[in-house]
PDB file of N, CA and C in Angstrom:
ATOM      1  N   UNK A   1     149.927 -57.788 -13.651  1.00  0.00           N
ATOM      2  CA  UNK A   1     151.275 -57.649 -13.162  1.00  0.00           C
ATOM      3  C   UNK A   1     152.182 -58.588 -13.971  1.00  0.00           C
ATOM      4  N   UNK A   2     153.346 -58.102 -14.546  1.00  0.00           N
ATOM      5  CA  UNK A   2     154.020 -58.698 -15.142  1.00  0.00           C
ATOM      6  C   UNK A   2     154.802 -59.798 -14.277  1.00  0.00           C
ATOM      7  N   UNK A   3     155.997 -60.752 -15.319  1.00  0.00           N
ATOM      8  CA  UNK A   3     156.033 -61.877 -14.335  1.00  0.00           C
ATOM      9  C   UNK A   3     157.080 -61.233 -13.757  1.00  0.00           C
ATOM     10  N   UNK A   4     158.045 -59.981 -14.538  1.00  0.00           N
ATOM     11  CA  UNK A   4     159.338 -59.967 -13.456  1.00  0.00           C
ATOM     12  C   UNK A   4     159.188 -59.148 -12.234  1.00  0.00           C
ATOM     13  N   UNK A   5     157.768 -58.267 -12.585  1.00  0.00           N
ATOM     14  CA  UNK A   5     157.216 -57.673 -11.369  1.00  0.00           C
ATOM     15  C   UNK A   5     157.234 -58.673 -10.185  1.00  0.00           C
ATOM     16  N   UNK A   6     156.455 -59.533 -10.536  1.00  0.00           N
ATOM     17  CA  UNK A   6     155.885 -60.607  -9.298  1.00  0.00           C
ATOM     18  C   UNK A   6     157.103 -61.521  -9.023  1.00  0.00           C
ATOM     19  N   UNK A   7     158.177 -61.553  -9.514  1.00  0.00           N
ATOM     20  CA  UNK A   7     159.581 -62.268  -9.247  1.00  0.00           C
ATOM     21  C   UNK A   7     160.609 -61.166  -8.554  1.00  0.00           C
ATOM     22  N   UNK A   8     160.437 -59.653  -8.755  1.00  0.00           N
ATOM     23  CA  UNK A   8     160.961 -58.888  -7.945  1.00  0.00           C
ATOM     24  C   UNK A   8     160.607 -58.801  -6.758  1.00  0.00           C
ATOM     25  N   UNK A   9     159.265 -58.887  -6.444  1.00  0.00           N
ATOM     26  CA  UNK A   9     157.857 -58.629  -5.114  1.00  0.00           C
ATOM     27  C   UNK A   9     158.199 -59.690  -4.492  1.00  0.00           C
ATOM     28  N   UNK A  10     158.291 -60.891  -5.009  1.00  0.00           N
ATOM     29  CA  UNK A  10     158.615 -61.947  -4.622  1.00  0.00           C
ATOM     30  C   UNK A  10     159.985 -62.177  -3.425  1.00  0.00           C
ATOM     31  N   UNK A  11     161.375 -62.010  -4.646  1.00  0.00           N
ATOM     32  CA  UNK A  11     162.077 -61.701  -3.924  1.00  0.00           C
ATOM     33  C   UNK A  11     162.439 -61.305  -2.819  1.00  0.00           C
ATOM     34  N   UNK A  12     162.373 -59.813  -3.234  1.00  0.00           N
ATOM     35  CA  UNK A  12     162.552 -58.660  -2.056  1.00  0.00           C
ATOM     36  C   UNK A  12     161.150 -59.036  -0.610  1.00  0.00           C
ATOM     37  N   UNK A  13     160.554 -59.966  -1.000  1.00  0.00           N
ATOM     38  CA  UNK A  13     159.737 -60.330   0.402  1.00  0.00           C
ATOM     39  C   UNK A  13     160.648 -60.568   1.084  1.00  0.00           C
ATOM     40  N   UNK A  14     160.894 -62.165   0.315  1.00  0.00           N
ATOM     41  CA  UNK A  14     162.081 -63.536   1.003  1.00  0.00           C
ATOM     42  C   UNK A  14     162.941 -62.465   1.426  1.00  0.00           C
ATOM     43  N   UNK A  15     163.659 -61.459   0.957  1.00  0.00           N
ATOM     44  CA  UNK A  15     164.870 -61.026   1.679  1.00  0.00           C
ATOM     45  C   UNK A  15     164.632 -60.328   2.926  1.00  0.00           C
ATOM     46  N   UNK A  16     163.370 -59.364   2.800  1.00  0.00           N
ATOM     47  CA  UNK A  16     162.891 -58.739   3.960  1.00  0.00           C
ATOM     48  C   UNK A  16     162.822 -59.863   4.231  1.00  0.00           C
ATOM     49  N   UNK A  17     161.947 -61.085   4.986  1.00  0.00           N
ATOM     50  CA  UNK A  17     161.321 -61.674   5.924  1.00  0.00           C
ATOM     51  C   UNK A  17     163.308 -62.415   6.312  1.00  0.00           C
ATOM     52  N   UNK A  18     163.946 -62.749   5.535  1.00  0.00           N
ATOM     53  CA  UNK A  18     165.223 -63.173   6.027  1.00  0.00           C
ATOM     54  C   UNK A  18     166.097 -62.190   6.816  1.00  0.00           C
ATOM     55  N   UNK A  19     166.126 -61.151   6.288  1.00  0.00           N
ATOM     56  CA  UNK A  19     166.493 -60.199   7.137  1.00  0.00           C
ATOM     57  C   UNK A  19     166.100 -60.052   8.493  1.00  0.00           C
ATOM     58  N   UNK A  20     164.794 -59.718   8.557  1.00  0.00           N
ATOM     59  CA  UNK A  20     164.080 -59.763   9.772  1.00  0.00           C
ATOM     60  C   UNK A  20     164.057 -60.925  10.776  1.00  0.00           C
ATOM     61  N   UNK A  21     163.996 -62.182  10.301  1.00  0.00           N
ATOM     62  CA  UNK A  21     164.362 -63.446  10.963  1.00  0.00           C
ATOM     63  C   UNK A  21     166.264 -63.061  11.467  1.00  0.00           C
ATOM     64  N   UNK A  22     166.359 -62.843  10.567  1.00  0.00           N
ATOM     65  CA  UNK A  22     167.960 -62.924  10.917  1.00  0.00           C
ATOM     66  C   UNK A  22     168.147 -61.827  12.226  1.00  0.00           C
ATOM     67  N   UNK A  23     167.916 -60.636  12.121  1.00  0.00           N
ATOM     68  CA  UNK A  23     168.238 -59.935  13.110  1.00  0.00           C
ATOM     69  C   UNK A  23     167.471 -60.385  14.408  1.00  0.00           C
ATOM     70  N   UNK A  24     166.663 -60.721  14.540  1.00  0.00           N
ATOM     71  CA  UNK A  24     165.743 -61.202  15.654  1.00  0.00           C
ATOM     72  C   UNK A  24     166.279 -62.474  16.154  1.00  0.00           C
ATOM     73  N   UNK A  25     167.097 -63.352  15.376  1.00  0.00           N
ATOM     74  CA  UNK A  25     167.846 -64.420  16.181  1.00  0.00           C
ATOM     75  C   UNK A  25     169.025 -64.218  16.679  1.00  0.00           C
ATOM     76  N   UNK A  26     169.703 -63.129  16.012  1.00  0.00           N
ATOM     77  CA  UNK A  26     170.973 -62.573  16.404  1.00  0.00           C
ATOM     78  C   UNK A  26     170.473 -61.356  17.833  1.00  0.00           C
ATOM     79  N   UNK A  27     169.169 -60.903  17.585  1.00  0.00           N
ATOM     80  CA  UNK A  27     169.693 -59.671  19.152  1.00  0.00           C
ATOM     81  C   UNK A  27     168.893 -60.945  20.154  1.00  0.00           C
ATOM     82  N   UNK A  28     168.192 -62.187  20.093  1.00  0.00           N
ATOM     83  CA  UNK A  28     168.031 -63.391  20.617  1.00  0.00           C
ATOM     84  C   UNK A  28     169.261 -63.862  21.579  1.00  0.00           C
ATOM     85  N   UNK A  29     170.351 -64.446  20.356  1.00  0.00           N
ATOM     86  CA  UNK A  29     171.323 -64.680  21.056  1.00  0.00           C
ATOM     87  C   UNK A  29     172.475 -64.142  21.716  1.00  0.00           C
ATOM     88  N   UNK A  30     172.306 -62.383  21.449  1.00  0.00           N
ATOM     89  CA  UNK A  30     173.215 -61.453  22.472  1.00  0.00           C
ATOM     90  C   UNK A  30     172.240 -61.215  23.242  1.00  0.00           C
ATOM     91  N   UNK A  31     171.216 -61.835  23.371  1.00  0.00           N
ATOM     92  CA  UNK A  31     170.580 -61.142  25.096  1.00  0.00           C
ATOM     93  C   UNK A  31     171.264 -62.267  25.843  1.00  0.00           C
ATOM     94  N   UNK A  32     171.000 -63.528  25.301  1.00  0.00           N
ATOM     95  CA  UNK A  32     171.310 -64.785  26.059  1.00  0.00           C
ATOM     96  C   UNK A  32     172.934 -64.699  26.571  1.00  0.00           C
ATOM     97  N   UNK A  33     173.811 -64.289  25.712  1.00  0.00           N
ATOM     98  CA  UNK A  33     174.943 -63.975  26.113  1.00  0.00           C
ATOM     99  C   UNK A  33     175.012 -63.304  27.364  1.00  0.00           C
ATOM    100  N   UNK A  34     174.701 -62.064  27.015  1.00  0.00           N
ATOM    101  CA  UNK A  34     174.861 -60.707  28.054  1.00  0.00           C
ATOM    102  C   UNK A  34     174.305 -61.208  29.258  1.00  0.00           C
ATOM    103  N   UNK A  35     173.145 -62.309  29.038  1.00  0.00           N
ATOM    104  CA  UNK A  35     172.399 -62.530  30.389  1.00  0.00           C
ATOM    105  C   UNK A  35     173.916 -63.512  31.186  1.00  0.00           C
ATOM    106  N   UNK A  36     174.542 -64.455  30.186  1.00  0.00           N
ATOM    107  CA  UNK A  36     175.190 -65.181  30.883  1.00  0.00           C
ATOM    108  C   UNK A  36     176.492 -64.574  31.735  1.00  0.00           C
ATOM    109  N   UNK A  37     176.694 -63.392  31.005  1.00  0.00           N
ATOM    110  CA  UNK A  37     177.894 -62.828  31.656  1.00  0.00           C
ATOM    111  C   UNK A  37     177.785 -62.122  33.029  1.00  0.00           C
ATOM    112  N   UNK A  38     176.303 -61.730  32.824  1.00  0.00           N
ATOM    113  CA  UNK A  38     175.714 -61.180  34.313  1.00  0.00           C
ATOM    114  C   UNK A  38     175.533 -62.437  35.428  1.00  0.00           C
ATOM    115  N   UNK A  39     175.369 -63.750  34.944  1.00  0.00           N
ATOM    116  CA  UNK A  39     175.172 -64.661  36.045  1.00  0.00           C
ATOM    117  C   UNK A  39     176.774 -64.781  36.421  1.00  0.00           C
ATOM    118  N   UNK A  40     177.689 -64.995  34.955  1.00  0.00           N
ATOM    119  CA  UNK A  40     179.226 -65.195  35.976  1.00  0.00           C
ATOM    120  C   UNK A  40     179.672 -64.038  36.647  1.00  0.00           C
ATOM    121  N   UNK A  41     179.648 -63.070  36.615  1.00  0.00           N
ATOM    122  CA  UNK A  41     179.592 -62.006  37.299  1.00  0.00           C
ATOM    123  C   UNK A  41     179.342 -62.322  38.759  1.00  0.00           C
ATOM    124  N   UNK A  42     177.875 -62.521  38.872  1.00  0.00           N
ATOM    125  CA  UNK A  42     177.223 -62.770  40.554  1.00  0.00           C
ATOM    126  C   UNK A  42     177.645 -63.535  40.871  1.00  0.00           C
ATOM    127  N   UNK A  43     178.623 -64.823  40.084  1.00  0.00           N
ATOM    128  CA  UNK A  43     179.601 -66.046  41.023  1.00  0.00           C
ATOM    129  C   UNK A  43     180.698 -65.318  41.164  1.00  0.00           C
ATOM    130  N   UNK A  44     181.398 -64.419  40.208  1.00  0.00           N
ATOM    131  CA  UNK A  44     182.573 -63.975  41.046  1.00  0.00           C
ATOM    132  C   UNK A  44     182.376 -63.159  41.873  1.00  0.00           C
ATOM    133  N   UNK A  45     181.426 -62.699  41.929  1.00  0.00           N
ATOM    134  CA  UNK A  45     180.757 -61.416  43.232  1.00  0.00           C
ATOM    135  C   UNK A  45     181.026 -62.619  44.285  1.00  0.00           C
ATOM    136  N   UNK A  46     180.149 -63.565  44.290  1.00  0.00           N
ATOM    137  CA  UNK A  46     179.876 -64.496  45.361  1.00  0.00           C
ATOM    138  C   UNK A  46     180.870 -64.974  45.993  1.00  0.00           C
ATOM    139  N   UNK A  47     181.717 -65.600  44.987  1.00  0.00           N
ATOM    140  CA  UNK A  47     182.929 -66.168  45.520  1.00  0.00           C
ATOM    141  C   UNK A  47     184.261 -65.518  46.307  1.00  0.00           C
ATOM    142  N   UNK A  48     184.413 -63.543  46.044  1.00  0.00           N
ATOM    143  CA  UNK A  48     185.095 -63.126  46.227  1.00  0.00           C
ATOM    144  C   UNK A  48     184.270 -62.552  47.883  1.00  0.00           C
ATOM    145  N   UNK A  49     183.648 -61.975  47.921  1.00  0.00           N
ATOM    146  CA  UNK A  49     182.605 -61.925  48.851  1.00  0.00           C
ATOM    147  C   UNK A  49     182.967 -63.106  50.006  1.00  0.00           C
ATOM    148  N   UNK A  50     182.841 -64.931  49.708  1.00  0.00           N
ATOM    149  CA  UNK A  50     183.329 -65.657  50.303  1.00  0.00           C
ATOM    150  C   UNK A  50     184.965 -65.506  50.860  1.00  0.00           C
ATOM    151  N   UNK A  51     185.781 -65.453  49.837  1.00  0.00           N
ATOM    152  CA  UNK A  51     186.933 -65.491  50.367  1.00  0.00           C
ATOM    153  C   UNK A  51     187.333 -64.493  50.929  1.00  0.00           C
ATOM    154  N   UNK A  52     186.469 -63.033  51.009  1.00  0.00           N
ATOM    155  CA  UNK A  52     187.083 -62.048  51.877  1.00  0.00           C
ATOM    156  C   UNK A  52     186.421 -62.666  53.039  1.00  0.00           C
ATOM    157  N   UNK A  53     185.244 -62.978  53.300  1.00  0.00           N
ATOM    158  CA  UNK A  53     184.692 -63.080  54.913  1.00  0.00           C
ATOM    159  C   UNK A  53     185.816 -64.506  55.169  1.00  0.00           C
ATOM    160  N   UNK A  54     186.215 -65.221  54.848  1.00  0.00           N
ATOM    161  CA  UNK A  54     187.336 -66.450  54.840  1.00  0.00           C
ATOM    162  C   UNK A  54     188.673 -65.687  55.734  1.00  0.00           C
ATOM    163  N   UNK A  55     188.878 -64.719  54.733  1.00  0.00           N
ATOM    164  CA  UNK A  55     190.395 -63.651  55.410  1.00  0.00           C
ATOM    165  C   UNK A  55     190.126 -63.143  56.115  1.00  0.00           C
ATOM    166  N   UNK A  56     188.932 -62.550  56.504  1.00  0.00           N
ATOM    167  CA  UNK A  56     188.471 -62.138  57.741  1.00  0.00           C
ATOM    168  C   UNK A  56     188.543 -63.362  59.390  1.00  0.00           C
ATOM    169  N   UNK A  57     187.737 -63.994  58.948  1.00  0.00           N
ATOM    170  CA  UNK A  57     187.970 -64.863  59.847  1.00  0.00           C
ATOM    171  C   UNK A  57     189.484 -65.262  60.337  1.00  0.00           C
ATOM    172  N   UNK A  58     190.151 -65.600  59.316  1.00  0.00           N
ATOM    173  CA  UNK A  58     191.434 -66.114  59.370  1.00  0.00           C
ATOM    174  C   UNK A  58     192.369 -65.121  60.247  1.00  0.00           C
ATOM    175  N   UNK A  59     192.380 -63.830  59.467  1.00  0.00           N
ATOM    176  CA  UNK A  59     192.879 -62.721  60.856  1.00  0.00           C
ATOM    177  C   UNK A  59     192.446 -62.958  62.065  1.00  0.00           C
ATOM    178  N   UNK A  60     190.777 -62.615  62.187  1.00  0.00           N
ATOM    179  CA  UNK A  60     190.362 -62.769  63.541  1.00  0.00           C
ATOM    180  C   UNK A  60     191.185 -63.768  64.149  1.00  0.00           C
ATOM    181  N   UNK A  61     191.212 -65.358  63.848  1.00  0.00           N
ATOM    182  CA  UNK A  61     191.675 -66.323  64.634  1.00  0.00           C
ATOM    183  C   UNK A  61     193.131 -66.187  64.906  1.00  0.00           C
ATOM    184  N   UNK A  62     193.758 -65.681  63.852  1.00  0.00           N
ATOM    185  CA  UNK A  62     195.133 -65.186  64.202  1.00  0.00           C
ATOM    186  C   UNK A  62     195.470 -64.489  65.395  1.00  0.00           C
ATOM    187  N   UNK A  63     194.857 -63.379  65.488  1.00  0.00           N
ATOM    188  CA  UNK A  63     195.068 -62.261  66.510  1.00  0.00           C
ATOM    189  C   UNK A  63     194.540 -63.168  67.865  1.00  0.00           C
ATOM    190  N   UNK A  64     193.744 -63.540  67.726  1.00  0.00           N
ATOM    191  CA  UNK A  64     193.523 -64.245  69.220  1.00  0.00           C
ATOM    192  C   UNK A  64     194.254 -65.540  69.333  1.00  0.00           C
ATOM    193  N   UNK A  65     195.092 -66.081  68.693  1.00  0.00           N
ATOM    194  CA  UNK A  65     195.827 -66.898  68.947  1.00  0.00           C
ATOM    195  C   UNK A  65     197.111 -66.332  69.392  1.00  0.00           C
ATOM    196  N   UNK A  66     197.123 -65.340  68.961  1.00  0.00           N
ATOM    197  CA  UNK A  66     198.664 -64.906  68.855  1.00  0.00           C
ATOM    198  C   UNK A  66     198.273 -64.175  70.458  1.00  0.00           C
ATOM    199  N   UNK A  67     197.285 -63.198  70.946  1.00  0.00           N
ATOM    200  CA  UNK A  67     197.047 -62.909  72.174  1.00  0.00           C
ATOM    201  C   UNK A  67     197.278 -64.137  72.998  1.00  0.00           C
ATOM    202  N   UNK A  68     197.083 -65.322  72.679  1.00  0.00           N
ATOM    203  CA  UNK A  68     196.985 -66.573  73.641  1.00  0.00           C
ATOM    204  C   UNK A  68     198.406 -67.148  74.063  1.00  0.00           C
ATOM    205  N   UNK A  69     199.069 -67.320  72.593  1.00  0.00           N
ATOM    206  CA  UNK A  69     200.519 -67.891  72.643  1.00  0.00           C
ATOM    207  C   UNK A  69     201.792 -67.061  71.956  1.00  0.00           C
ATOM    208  N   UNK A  70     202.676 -67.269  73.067  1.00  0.00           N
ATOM    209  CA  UNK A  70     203.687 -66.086  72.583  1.00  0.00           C
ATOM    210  C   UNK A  70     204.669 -67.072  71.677  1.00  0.00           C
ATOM    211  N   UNK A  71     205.337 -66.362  70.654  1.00  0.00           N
ATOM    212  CA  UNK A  71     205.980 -66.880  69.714  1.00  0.00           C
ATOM    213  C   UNK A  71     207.675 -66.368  69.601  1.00  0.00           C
ATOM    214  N   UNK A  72     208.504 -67.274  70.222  1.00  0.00           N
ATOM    215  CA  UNK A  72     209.778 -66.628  69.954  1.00  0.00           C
ATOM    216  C   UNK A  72     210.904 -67.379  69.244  1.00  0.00           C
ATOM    217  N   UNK A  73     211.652 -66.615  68.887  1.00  0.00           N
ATOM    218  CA  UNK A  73     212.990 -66.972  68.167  1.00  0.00           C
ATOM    219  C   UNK A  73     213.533 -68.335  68.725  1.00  0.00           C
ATOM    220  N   UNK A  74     214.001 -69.339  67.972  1.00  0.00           N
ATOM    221  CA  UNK A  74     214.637 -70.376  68.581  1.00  0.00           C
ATOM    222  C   UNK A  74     215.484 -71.064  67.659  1.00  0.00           C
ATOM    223  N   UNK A  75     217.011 -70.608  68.075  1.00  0.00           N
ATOM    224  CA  UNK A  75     218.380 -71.273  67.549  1.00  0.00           C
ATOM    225  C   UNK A  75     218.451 -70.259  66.567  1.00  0.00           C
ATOM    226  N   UNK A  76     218.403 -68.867  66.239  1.00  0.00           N
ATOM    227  CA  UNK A  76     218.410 -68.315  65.572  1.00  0.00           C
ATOM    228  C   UNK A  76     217.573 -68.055  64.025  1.00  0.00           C
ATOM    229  N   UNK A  77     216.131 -68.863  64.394  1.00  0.00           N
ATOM    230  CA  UNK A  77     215.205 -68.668  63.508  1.00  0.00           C
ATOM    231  C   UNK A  77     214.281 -68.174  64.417  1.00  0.00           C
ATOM    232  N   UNK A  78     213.449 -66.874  63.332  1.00  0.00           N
ATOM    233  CA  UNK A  78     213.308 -66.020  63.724  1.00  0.00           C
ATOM    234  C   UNK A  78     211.721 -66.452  63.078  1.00  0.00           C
ATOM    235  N   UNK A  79     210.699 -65.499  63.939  1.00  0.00           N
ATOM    236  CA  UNK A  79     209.123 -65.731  63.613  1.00  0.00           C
ATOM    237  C   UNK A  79     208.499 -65.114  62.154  1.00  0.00           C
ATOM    238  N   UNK A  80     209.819 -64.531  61.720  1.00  0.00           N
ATOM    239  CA  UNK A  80     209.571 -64.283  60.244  1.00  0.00           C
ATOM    240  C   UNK A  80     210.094 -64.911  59.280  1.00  0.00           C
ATOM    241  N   UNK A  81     210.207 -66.112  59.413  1.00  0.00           N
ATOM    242  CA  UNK A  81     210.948 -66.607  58.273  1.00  0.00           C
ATOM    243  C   UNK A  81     212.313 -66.615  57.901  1.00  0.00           C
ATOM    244  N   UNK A  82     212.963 -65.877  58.429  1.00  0.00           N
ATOM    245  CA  UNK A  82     214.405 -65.637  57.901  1.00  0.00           C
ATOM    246  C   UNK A  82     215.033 -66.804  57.786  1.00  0.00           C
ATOM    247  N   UNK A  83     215.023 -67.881  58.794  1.00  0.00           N
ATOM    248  CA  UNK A  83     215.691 -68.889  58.655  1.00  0.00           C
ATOM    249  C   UNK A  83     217.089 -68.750  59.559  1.00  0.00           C
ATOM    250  N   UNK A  84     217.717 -67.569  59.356  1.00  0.00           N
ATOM    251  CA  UNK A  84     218.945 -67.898  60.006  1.00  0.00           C
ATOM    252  C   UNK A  84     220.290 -68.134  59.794  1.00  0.00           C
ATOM    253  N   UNK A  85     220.199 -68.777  58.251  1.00  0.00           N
ATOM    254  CA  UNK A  85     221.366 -69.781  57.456  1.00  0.00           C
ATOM    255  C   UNK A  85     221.604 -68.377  56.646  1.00  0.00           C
ATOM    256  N   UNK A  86     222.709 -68.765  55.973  1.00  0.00           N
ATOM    257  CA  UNK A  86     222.629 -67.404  54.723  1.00  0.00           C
ATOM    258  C   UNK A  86     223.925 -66.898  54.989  1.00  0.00           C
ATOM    259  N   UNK A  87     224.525 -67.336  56.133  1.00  0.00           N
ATOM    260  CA  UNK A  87     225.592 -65.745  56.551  1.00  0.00           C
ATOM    261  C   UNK A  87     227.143 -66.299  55.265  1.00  0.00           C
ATOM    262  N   UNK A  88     227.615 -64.965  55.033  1.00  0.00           N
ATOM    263  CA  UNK A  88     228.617 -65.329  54.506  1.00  0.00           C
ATOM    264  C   UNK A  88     228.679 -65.093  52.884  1.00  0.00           C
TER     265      UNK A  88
END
């Protein structure tokens, strides 16, 4: 075998085996990615999940407060906010 034979063979190994290293660390580190986006995912699942059963509650306690105590207008402020002031 000549020498530029065995310097071509040569070569084209190193590039295959670099190639092959290379792609195998790269679909490596998009699994690791993809895995991470699936864990933040299940925290915003989690967290939103939390703050609806939160608003839930929060209604509930509303409505039975509001069954308990009646809420009225006083001096011309009103239970919505209006305030009252403004005229003119």
């Amino acid at each position: 075998m000549s020498r530029a034979a065995k310097a071509t063979l040569a070569g084209t190994t190193l590039l295959s085996g670099g190639v092959i290293w290379f792609v195998h660390y790269f679909q490596r580190a998009e699994k690791a990615a993809m895995h991470a986006g699936v864990i933040r995912d299940e925290e915003r699942t989690r967290i939103k999940r939390e703050r609806q059963l939160d608003f839930k509650m929060q209604q509930a306690m509303e409505k039975e407060y509001k069954k308990s105590q009646s809420v009225s207008p006083v001096n011309g402020i009103s239970s919505t906010g209006g305030g009252g002031e403004g005229k003119g």
